[in-house]
N, C-alpha and C. Protein backbone atom coordinates (compact mmCIF):
# COMPACT_ATOMS: atom_id res chain seq x y z
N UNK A 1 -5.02 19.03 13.38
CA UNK A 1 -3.60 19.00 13.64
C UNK A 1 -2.99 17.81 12.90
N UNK A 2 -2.11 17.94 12.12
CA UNK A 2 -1.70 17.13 11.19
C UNK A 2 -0.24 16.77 12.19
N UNK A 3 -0.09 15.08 11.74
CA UNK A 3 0.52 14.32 12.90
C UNK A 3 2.09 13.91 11.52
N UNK A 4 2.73 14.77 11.91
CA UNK A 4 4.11 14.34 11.24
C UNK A 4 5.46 13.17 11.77
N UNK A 5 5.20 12.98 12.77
CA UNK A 5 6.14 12.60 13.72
C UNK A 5 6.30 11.14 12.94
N UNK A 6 7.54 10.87 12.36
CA UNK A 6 7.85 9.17 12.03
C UNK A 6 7.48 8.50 12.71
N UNK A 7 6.60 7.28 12.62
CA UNK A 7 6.50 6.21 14.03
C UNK A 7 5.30 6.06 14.58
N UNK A 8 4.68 7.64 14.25
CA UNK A 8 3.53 7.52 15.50
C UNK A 8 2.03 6.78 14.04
N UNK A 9 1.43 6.21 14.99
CA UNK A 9 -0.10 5.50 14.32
C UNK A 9 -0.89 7.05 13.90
N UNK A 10 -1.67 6.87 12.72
CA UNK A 10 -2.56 7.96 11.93
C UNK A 10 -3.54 7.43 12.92
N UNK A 11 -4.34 8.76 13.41
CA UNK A 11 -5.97 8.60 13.79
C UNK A 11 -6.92 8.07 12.89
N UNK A 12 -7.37 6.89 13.20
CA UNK A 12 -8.46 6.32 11.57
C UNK A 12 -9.64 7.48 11.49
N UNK A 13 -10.04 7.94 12.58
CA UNK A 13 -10.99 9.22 11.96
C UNK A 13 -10.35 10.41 11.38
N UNK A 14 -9.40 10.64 11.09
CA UNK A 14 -8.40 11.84 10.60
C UNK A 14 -8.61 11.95 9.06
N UNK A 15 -8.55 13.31 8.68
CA UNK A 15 -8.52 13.34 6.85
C UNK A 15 -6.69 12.49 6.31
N UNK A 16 -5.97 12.47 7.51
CA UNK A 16 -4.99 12.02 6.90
C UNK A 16 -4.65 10.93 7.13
N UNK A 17 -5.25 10.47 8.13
CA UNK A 17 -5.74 8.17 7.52
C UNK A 17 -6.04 8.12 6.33
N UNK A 18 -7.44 8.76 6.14
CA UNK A 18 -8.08 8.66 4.50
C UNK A 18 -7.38 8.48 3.56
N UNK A 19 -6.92 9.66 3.55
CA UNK A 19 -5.64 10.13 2.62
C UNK A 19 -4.82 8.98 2.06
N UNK A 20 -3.96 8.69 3.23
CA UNK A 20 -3.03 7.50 3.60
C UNK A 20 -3.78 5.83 2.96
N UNK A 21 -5.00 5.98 3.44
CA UNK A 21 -5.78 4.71 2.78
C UNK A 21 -5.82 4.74 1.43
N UNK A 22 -6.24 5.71 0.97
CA UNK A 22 -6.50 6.27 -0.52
C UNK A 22 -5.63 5.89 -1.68
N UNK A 23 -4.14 6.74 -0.88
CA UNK A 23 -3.28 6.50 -1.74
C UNK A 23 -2.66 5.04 -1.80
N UNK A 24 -2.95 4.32 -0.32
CA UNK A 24 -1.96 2.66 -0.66
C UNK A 24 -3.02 1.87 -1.48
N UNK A 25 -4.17 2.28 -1.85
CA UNK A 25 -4.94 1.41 -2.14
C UNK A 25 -5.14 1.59 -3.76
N UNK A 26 -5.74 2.54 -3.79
CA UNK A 26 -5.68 3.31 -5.48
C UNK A 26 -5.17 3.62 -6.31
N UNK A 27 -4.84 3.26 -7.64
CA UNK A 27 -4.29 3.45 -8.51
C UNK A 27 -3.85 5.23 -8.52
N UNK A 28 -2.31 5.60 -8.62
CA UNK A 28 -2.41 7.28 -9.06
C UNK A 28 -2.67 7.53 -10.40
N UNK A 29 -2.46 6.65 -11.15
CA UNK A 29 -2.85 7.71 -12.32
C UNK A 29 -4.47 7.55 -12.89
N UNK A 30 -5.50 6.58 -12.30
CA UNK A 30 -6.56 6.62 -12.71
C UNK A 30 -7.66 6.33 -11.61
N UNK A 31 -7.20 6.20 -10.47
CA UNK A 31 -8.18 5.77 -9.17
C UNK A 31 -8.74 4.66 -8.78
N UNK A 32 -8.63 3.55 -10.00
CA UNK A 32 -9.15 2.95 -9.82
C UNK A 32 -8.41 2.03 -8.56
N UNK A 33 -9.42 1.05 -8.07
CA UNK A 33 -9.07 -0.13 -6.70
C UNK A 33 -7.74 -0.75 -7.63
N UNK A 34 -6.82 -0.58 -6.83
CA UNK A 34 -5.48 -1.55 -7.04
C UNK A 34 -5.60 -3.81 -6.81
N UNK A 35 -5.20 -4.33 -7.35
CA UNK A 35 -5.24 -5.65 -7.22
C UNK A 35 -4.05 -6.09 -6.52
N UNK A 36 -3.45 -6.91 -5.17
CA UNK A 36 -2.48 -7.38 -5.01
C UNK A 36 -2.26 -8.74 -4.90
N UNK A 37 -1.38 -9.13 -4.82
CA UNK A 37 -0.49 -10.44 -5.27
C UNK A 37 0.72 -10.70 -4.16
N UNK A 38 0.46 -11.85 -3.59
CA UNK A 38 1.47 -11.99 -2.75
C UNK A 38 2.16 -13.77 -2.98
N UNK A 39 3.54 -13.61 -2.95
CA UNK A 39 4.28 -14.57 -3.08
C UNK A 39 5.68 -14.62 -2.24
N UNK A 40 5.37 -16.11 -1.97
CA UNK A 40 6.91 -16.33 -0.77
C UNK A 40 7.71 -17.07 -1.92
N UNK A 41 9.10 -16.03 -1.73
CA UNK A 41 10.25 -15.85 -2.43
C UNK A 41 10.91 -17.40 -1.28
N UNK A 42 10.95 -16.88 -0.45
CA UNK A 42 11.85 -17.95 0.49
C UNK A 42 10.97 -18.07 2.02
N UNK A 43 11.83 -19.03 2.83
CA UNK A 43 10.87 -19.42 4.03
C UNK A 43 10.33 -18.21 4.50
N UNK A 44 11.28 -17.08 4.32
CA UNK A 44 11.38 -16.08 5.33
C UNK A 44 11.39 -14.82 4.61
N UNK A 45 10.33 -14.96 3.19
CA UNK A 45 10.09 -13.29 2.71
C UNK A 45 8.61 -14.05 1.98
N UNK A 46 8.36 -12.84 2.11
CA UNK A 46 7.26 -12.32 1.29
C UNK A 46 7.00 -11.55 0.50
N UNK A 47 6.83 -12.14 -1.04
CA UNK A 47 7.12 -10.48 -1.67
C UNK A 47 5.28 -9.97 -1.72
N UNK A 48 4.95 -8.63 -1.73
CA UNK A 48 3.24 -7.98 -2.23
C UNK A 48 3.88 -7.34 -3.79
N UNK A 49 3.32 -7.29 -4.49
CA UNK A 49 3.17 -6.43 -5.52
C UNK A 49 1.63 -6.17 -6.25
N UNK A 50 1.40 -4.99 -6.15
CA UNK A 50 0.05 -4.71 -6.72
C UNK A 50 0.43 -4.15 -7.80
N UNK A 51 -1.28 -4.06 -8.84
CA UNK A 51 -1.09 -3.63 -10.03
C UNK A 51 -2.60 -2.80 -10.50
N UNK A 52 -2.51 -1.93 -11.16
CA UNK A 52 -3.56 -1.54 -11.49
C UNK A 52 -4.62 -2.73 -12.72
N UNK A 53 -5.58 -2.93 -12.87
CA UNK A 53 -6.39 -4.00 -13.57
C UNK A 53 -7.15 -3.16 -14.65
N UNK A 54 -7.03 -2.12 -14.39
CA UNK A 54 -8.04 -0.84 -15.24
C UNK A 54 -6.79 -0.18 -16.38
N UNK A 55 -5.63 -0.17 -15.84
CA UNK A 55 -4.93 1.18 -16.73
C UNK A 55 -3.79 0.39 -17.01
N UNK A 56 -3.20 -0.98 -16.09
CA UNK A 56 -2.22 -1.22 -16.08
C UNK A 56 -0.98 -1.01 -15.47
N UNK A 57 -1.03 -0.16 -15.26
CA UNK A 57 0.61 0.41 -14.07
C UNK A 57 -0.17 -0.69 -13.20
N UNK A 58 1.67 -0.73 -12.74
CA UNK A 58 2.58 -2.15 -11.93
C UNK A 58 2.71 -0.84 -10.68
N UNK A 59 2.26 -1.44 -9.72
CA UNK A 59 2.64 -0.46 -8.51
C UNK A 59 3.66 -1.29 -8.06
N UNK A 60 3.81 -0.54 -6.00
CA UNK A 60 5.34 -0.87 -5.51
C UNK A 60 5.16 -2.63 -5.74
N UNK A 61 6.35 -2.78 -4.72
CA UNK A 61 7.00 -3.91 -5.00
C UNK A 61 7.49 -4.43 -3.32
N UNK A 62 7.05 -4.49 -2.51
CA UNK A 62 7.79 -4.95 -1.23
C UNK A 62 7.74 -6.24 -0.56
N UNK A 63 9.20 -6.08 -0.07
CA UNK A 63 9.58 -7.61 0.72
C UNK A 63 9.36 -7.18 1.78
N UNK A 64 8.46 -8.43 2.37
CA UNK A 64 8.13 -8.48 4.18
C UNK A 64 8.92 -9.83 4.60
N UNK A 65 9.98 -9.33 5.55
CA UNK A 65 10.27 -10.30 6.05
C UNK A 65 9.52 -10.87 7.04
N UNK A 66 9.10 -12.57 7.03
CA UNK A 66 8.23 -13.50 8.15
C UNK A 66 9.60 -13.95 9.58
N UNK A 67 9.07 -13.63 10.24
CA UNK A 67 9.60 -13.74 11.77
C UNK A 67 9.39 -15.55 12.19
């Protein structure tokens, strides 16, 4: 049973954790393990940006705001 509902936590034994792991972690256009990089912009962000190390593509780009 595949869990659509916004909000709710993936089952880590589920094919669609995997999935979900797979894709934040792995490069799409070549598979390989993604590299990330994290830097504080200001007191109160954080930027991540990963990158592929094998092919090159620049993956996302997100600000976490620190509480």
């Amino acid at each position: 049973m595949r869990n659509d509902t916004p909000g709710q936590a993936l089952n880590p034994q589920s094919k669609d954790y995997e999935q979900f792991i797979q894709i934040q972690n792995n490069c799409t256009l070549c598979g390989s393990s993604l590299t990330f990089d994290y830097e504080s912009k200001t007191p109160f962000q954080i930027v991540e940006k990963c990158a592929c190390p094998h092919c090159g593509l620049k993956g996302r780009e997100k600000i976490h705001p620190v509480n």
